[in-house]
C-alpha atoms as a PDB file:
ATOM      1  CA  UNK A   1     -63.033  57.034   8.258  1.00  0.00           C
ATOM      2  CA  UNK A   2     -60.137  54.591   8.465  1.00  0.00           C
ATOM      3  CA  UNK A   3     -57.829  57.188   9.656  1.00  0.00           C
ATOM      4  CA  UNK A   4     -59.824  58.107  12.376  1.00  0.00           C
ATOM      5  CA  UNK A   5     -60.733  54.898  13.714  1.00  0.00           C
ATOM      6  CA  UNK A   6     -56.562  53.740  13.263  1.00  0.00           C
ATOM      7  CA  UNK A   7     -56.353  57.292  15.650  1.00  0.00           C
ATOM      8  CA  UNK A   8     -58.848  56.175  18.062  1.00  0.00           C
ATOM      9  CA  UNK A   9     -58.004  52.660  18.075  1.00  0.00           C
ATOM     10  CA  UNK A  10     -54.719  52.164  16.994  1.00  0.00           C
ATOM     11  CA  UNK A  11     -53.331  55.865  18.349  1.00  0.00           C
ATOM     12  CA  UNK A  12     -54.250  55.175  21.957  1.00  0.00           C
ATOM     13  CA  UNK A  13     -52.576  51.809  22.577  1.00  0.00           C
ATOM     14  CA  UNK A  14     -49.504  52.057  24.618  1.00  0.00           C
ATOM     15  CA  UNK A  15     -47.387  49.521  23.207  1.00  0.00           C
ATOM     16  CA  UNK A  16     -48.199  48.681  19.468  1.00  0.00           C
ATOM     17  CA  UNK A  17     -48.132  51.099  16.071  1.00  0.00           C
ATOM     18  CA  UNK A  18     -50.764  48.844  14.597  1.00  0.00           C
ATOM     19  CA  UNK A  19     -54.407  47.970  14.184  1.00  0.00           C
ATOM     20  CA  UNK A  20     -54.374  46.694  17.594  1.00  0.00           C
ATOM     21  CA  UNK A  21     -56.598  46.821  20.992  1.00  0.00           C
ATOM     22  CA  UNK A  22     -54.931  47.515  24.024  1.00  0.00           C
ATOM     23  CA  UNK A  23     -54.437  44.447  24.959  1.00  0.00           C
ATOM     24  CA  UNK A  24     -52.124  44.938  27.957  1.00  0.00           C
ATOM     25  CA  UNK A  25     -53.620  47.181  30.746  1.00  0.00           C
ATOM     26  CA  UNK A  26     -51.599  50.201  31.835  1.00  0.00           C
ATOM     27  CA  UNK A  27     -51.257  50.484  35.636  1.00  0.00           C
ATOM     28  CA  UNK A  28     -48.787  52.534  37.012  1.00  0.00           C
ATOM     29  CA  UNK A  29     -49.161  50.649  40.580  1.00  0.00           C
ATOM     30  CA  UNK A  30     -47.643  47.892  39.256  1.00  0.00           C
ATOM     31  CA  UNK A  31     -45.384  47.378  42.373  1.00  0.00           C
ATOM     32  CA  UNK A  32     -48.096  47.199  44.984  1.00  0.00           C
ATOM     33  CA  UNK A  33     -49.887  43.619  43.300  1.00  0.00           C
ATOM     34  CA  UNK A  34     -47.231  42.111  41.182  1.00  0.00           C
ATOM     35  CA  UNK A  35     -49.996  39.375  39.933  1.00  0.00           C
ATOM     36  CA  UNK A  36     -51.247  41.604  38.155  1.00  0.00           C
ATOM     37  CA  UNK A  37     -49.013  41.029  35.086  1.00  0.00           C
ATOM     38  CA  UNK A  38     -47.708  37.896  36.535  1.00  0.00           C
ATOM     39  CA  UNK A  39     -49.808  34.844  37.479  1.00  0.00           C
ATOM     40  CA  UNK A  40     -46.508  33.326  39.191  1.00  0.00           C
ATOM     41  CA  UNK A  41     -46.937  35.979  41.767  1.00  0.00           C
ATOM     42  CA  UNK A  42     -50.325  34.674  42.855  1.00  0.00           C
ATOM     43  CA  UNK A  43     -50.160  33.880  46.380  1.00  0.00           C
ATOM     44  CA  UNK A  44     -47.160  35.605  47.154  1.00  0.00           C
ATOM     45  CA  UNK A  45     -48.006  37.787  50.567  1.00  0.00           C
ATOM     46  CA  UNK A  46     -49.226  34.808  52.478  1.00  0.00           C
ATOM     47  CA  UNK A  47     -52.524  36.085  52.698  1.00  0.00           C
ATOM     48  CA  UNK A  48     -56.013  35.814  51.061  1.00  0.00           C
ATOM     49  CA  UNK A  49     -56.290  39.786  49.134  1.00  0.00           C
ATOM     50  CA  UNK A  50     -59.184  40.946  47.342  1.00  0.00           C
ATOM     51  CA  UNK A  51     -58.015  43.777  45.321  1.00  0.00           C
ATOM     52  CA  UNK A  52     -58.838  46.621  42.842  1.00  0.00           C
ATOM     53  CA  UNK A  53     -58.147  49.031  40.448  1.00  0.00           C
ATOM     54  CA  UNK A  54     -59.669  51.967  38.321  1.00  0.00           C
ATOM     55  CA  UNK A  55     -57.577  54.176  35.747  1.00  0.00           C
ATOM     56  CA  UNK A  56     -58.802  56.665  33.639  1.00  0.00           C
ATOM     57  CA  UNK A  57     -56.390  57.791  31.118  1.00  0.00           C
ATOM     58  CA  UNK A  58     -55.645  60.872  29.225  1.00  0.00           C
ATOM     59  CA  UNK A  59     -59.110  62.278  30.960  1.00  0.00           C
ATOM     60  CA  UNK A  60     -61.527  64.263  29.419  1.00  0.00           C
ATOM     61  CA  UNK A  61     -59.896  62.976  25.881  1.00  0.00           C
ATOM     62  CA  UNK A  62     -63.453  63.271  23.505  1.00  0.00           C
ATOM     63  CA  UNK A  63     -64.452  62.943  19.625  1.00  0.00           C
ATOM     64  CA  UNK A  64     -65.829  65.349  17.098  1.00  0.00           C
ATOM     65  CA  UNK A  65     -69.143  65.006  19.221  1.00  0.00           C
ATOM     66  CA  UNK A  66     -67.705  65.852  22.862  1.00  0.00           C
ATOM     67  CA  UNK A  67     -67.945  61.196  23.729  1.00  0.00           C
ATOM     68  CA  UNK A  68     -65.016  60.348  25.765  1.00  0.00           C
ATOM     69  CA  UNK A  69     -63.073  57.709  24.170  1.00  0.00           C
ATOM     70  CA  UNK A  70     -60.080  57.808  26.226  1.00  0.00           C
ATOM     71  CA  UNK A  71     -58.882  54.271  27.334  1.00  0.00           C
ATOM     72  CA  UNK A  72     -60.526  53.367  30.800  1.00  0.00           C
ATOM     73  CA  UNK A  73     -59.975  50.237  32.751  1.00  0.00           C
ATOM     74  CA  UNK A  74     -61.081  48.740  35.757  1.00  0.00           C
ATOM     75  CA  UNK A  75     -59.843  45.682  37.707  1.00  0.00           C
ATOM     76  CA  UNK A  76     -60.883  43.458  40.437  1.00  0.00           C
ATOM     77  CA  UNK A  77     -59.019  40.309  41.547  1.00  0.00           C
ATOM     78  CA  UNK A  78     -58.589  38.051  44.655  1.00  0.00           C
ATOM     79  CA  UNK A  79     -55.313  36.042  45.174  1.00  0.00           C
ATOM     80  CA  UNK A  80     -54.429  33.398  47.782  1.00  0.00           C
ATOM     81  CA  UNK A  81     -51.802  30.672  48.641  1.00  0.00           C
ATOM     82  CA  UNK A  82     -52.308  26.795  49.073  1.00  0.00           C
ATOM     83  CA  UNK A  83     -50.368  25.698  51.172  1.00  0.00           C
ATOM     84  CA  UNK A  84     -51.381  22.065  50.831  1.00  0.00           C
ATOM     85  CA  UNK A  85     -49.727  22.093  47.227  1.00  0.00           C
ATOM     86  CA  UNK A  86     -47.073  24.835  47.750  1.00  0.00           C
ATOM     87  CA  UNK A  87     -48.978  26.876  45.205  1.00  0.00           C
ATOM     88  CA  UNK A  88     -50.660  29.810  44.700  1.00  0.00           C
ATOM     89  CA  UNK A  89     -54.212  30.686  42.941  1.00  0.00           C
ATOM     90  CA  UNK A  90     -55.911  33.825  41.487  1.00  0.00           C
ATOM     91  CA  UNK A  91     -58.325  35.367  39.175  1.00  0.00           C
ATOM     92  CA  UNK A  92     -58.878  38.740  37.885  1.00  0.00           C
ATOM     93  CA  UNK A  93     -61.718  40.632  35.785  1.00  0.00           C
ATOM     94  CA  UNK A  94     -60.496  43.029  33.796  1.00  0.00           C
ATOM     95  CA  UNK A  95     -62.574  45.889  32.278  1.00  0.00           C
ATOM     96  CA  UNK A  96     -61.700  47.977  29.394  1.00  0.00           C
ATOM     97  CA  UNK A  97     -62.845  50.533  27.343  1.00  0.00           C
ATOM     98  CA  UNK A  98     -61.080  52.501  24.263  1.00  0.00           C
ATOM     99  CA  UNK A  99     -63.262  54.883  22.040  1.00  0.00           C
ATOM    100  CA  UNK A 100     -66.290  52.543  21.118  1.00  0.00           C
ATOM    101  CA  UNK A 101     -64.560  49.768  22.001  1.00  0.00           C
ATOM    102  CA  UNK A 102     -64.747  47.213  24.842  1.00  0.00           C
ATOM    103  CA  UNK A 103     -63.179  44.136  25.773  1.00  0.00           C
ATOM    104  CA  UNK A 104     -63.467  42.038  29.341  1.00  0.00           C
ATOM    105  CA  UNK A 105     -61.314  39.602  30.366  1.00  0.00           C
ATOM    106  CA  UNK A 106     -61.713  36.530  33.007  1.00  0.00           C
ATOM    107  CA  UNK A 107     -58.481  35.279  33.801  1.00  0.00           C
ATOM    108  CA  UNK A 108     -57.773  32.258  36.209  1.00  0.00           C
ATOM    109  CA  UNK A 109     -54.133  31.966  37.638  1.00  0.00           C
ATOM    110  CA  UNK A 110     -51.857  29.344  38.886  1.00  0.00           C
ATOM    111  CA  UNK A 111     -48.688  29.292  40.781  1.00  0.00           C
ATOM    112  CA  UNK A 112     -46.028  26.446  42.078  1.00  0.00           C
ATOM    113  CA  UNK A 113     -44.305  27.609  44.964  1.00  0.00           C
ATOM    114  CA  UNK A 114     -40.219  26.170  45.540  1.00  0.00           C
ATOM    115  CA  UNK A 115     -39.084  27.441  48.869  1.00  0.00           C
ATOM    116  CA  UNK A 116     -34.991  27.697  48.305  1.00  0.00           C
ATOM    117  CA  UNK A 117     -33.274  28.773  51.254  1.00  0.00           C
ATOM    118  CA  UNK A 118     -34.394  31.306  54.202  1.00  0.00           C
ATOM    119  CA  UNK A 119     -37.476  33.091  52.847  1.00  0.00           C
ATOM    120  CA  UNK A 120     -36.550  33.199  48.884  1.00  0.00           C
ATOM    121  CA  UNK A 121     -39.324  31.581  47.087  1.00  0.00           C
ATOM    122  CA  UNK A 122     -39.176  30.398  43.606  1.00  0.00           C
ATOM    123  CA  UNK A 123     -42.412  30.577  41.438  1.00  0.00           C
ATOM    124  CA  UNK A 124     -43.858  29.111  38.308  1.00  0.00           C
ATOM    125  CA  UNK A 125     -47.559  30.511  37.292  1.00  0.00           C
ATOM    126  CA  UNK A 126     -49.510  30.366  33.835  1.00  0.00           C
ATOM    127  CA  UNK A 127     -52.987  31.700  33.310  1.00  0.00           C
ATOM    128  CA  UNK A 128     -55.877  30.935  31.549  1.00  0.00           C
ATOM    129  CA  UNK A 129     -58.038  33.390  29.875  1.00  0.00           C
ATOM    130  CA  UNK A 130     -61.191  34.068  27.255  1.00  0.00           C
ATOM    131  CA  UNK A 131     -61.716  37.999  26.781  1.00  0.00           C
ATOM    132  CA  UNK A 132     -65.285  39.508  25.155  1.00  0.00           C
ATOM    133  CA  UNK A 133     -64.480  42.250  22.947  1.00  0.00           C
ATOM    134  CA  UNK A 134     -67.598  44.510  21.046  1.00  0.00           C
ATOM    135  CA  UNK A 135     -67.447  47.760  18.794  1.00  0.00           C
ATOM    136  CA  UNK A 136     -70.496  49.950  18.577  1.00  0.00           C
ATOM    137  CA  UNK A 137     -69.885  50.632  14.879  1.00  0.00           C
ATOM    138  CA  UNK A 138     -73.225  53.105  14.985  1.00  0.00           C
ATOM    139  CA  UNK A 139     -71.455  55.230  17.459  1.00  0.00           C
ATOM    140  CA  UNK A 140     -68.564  56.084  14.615  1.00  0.00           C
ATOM    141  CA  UNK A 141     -68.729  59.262  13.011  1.00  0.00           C
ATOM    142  CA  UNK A 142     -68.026  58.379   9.319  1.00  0.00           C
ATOM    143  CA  UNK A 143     -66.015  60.895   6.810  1.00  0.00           C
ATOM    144  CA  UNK A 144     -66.205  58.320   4.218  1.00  0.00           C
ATOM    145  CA  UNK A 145     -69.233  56.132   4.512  1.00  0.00           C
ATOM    146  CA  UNK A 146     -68.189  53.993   1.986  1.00  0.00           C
ATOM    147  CA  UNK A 147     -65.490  52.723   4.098  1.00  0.00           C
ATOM    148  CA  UNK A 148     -65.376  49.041   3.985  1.00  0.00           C
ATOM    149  CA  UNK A 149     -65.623  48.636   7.782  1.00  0.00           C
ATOM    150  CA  UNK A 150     -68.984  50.100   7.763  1.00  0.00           C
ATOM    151  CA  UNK A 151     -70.565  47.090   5.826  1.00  0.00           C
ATOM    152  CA  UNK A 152     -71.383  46.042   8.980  1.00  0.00           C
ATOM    153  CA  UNK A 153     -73.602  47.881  11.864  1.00  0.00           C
ATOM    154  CA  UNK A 154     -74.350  47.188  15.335  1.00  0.00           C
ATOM    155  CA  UNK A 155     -72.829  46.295  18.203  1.00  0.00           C
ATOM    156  CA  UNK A 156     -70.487  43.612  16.665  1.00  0.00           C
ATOM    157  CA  UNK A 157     -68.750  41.266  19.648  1.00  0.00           C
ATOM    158  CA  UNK A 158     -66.322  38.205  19.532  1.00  0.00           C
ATOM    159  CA  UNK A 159     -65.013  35.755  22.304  1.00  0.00           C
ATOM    160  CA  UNK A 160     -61.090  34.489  22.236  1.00  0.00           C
ATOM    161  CA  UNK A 161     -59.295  32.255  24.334  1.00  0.00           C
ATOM    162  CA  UNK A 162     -55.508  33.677  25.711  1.00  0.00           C
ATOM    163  CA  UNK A 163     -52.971  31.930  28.025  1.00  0.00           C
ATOM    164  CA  UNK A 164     -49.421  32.478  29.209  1.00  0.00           C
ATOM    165  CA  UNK A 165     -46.860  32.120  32.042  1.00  0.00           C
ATOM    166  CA  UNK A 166     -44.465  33.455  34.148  1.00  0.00           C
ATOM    167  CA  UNK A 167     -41.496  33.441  36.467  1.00  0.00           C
ATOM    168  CA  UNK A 168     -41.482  35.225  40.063  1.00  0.00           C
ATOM    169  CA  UNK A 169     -38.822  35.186  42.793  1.00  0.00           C
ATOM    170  CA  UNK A 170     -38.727  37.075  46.335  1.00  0.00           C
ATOM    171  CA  UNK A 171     -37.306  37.452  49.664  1.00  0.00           C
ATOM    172  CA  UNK A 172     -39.279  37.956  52.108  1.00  0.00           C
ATOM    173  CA  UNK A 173     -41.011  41.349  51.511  1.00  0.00           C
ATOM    174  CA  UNK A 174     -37.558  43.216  50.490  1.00  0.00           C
ATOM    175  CA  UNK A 175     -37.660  42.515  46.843  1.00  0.00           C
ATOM    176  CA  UNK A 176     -39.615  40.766  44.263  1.00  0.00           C
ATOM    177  CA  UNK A 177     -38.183  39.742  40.114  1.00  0.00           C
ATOM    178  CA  UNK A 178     -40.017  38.576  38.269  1.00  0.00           C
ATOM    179  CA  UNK A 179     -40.807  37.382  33.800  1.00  0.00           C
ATOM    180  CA  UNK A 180     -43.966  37.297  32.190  1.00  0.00           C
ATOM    181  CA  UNK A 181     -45.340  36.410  28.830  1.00  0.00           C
ATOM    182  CA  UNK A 182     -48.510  37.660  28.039  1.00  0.00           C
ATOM    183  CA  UNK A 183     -50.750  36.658  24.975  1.00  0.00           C
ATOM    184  CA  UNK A 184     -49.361  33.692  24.099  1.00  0.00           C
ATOM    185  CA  UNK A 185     -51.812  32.158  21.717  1.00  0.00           C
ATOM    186  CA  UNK A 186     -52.132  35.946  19.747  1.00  0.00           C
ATOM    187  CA  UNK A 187     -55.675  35.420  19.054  1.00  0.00           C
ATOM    188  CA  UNK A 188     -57.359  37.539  16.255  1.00  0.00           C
ATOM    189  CA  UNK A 189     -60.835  38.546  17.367  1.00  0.00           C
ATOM    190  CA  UNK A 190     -63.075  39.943  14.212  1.00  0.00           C
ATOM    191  CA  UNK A 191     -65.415  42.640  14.952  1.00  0.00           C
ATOM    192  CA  UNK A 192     -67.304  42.952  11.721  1.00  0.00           C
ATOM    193  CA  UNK A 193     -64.641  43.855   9.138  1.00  0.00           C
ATOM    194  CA  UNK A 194     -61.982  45.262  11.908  1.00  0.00           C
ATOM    195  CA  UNK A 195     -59.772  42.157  12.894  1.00  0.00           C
ATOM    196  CA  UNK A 196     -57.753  42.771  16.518  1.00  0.00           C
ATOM    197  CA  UNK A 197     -54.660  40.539  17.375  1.00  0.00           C
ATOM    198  CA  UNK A 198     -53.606  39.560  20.449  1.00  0.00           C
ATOM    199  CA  UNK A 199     -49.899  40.272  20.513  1.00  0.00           C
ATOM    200  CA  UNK A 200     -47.643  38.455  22.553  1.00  0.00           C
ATOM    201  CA  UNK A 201     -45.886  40.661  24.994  1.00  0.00           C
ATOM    202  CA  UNK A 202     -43.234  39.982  27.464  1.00  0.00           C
ATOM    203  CA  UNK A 203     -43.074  41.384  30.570  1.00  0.00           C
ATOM    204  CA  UNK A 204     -40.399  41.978  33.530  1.00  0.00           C
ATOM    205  CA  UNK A 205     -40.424  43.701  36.762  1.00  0.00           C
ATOM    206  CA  UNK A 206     -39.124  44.387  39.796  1.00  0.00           C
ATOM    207  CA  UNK A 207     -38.616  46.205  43.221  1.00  0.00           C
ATOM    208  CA  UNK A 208     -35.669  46.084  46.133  1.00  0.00           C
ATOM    209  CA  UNK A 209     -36.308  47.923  49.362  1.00  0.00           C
ATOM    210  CA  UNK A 210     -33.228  49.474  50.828  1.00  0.00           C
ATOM    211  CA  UNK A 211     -33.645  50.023  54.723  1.00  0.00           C
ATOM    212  CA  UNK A 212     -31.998  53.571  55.278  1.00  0.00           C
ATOM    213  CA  UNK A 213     -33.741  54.459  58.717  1.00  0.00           C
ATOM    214  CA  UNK A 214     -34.268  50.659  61.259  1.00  0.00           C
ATOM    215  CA  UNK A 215     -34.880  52.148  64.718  1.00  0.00           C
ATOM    216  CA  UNK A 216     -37.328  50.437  67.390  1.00  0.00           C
ATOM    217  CA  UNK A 217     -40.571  53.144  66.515  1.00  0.00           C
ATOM    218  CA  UNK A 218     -39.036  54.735  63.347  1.00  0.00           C
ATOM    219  CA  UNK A 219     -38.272  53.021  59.881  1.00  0.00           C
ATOM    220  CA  UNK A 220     -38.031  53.982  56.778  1.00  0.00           C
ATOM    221  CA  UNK A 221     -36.822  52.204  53.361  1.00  0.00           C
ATOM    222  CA  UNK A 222     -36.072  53.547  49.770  1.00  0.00           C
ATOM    223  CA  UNK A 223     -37.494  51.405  46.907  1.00  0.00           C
ATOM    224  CA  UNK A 224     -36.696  51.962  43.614  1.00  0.00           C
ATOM    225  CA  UNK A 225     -38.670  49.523  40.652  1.00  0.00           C
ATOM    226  CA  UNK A 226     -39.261  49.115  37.294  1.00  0.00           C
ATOM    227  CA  UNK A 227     -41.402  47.629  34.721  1.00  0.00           C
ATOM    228  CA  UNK A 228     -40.536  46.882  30.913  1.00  0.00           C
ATOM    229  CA  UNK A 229     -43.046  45.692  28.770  1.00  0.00           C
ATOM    230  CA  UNK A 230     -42.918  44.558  24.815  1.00  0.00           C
ATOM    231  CA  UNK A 231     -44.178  43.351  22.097  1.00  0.00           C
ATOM    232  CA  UNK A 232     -41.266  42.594  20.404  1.00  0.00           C
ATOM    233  CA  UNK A 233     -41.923  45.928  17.650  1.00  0.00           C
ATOM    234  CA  UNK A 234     -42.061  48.360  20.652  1.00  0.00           C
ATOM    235  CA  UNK A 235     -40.980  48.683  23.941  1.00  0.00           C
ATOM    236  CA  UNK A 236     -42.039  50.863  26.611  1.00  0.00           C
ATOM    237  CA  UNK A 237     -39.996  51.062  30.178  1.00  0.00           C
ATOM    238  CA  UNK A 238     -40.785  52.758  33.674  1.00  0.00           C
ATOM    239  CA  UNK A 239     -38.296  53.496  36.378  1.00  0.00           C
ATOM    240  CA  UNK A 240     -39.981  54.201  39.775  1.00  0.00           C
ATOM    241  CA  UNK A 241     -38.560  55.322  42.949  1.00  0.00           C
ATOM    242  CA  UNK A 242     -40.991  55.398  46.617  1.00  0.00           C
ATOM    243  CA  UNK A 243     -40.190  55.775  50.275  1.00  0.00           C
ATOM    244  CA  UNK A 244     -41.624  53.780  52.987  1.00  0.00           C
ATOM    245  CA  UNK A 245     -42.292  54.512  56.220  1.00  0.00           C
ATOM    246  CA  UNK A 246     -42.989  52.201  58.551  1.00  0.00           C
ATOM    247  CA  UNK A 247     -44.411  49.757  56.117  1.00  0.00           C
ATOM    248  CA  UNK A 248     -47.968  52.254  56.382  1.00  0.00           C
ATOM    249  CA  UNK A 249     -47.267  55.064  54.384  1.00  0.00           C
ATOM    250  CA  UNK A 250     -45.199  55.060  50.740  1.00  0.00           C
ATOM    251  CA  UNK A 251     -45.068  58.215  48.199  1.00  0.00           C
ATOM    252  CA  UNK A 252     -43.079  58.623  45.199  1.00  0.00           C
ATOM    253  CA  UNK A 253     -42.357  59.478  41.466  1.00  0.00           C
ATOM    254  CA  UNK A 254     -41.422  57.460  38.364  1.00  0.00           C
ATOM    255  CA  UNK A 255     -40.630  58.307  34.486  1.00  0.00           C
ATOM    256  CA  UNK A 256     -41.928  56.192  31.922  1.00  0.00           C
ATOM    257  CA  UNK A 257     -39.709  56.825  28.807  1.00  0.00           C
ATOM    258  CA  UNK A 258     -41.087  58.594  25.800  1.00  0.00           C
ATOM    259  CA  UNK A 259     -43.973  58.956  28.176  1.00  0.00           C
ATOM    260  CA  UNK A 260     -44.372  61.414  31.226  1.00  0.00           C
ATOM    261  CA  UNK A 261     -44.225  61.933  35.216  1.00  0.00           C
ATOM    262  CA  UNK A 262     -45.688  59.443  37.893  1.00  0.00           C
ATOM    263  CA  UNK A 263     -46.974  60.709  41.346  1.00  0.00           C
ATOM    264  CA  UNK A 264     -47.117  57.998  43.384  1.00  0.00           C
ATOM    265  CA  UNK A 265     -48.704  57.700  46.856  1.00  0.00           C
ATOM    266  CA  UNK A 266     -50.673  55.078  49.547  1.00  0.00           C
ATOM    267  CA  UNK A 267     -51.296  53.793  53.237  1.00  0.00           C
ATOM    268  CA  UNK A 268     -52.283  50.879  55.027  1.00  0.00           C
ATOM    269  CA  UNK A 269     -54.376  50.463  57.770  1.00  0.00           C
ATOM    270  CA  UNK A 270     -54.337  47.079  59.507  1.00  0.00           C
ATOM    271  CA  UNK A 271     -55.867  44.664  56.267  1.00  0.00           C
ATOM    272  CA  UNK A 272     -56.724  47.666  54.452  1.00  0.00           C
ATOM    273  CA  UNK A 273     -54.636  49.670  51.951  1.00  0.00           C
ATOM    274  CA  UNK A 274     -55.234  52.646  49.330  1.00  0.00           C
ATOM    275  CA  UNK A 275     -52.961  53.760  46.596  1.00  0.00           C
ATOM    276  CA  UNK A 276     -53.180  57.097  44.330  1.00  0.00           C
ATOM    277  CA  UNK A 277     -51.224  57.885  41.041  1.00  0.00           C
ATOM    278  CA  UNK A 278     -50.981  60.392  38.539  1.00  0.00           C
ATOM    279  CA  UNK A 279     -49.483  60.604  35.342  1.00  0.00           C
ATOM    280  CA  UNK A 280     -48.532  63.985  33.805  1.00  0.00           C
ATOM    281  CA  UNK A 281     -47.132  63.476  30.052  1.00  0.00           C
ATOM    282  CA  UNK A 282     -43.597  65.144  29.602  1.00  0.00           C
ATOM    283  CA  UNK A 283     -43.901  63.954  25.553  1.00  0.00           C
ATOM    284  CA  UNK A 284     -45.784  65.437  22.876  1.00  0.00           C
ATOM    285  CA  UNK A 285     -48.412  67.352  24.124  1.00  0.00           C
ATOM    286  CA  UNK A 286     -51.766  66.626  21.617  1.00  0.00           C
ATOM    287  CA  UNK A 287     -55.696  67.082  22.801  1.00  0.00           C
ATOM    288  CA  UNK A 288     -55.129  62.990  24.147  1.00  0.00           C
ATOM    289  CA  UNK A 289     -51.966  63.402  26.449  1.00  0.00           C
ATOM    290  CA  UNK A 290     -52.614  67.425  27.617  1.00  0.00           C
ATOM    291  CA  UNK A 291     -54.710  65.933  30.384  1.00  0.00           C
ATOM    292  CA  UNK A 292     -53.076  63.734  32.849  1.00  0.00           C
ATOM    293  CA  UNK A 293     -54.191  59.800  33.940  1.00  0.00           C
ATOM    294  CA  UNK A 294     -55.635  58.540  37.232  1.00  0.00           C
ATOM    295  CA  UNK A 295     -55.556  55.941  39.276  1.00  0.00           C
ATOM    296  CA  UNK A 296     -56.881  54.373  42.060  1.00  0.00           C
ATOM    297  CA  UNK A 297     -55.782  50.980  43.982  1.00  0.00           C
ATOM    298  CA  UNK A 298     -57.613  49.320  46.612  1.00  0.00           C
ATOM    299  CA  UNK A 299     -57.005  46.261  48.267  1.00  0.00           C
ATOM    300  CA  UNK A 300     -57.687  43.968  51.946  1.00  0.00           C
ATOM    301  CA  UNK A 301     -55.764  41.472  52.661  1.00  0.00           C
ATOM    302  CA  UNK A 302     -56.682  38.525  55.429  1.00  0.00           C
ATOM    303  CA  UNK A 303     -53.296  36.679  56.560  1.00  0.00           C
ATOM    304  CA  UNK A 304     -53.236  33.370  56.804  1.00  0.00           C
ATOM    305  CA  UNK A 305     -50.720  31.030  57.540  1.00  0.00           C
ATOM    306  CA  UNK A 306     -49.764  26.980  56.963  1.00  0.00           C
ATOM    307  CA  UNK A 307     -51.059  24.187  59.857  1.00  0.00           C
ATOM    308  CA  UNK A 308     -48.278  23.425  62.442  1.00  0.00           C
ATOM    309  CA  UNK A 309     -48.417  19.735  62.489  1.00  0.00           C
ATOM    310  CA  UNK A 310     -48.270  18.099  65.684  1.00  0.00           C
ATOM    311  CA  UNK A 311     -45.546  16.338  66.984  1.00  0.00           C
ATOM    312  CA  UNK A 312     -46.354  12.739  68.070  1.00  0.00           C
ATOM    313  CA  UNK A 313     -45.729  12.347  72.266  1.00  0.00           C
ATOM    314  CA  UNK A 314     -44.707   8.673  70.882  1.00  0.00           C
ATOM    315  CA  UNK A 315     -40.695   8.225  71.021  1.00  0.00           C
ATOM    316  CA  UNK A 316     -38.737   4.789  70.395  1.00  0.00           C
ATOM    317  CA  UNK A 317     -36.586   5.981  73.301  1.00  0.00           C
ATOM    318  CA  UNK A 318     -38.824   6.164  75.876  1.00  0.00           C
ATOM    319  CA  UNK A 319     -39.511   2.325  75.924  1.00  0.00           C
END
């Protein structure tokens, strides 16, 4: 019984070998909303966004009784400036699901904007977070059921507090750097005699858009990215390249190491904007990674910009 529920718990999580949730979503859109793993990006575009995201990994990935317990998340977030302040604010509910497992979080995020020089903006951000985490233990399927973590039964659910911060920097809309760490606290939540630790994980990313084609009805840039995220135990990395053409359509394809293929692909019409990915693994092929991962991004964004103040008409030199 402990075997399989290390497999199903500890087996599916991206970035640690250990008794560990996934703590740290996997979404291979990273590039489109950069807040997503950094709170110092809240803000960024100028414009009030409501965004969202579904991803359904390894699909179609079941137990001994034909359950899915493939790791499933879903995210919806809103971020907007302050000008007032020079900052930035956010917050984000994210959904996840892993085997039997489940775990919400409510994040709130915070940004302090430092304009330095023509359109480069410096940014400092933290968040603030308390996730809800529950195991169905009744749901296992037991090949020892004198295993000690069946003492308990039930839905068994616990409620920790995370925080962290971050560093982003941009120009303009051509490229965006930015430093994250995640999980700072490294909470331990116990669900009945399974304990799961937050693990602090740093993260960095980035994108640069290369203008190849600049003609009056015709433009088209080349993008390439990256993400690296770690725990400090493990590492995983992802290299991305996408096109853009006229700032309204973008397709492309990344590797994430050790990992697989990403098909990349979105549009934007006026406020609106839709994004499509799918991961094929290139690693190991077992009965979790022979079927692919998908993923859907959705977002509207509502520009607004800072009050012009007025000019007085009253001038020393006209008395």
């Amino acid at each position: 019984m402990k075997k399989t529920i290390l497999t199903i718990i500890a087996g599916l999580t991206i970035i640690s070998s250990a008794i560990h949730a996934q703590q740290i979503s996997q979404f291979s859109q990273y590039m489109v909303r950069p807040v997503i793993y950094n709170p110092a990006a809240a803000g960024h575009s100028d414009a009030v966004c409501v965004f969202g995201a579904g991803r359904s990994q390894w699909m179609g990935y079941s137990d001994e009784a034909g359950v899915n317990i493939n790791p499933v998340n879903y995210l919806v977030g809103v971020s907007a400036p302050v000008f007032a302040i020079n900052s930035g604010i956010g917050f984000q509910l994210n959904s996840g699901k892993l085997g039997y497992q489940t775990r919400t979080d409510f994040r709130l995020d915070y940004a302090y904007k430092i304009n330095i020089g023509d359109d480069h903006i410096l940014s400092f951000g933290a968040y603030g977070q308390l996730s809800r985490l529950s195991l169905d233990i009744d749901k296992l399927n037991p090949l020892d059921i004198t295993d000690p973590l069946l003492l308990k039964t039930g839905v068994q659910k616990d409620m920790i507090p995370e925080t962290g911060f971050g560093i982003f920097y941009a120009s303009s809309d051509r490229w965006f750097a930015g430093v994250t760490v995640l999980n700072l606290i490294g909470s331990k939540a116990i669900l009945g005699n399974l304990e799961i630790n937050d693990q602090m994980t740093f993260v960095a990313q980035g994108q640069y858009k290369f203008r190849l084609i600049d003609e009056r009805f015709r433009k088209f840039d080349l993008a390439p990215s990256f993400l690296v995220k770690s725990n400090f135990s493990s590492t995983q990395v992802e290299l991305d390249m996408l096109g853009y053409l006229n700032d309204k359509i973008w397709f492309g394809a990344g590797y994430r190491l050790q990992d697989g293929v990403i098909l990349l692909g979105g549009a934007q019409i006026a406020s609106f904007a839709i994004g499509l990915s799918y991961d094929v693994s290139t690693g190991k092929v077992t009965d979790a990674t022979k079927s692919g991962s998908a993923e859907l991004h959705l977002s509207y964004c509502l520009p607004i910009f800072p009050k012009v103040k007025r000019e007085s008409g009253f001038n020393t030199r006209h008395l």
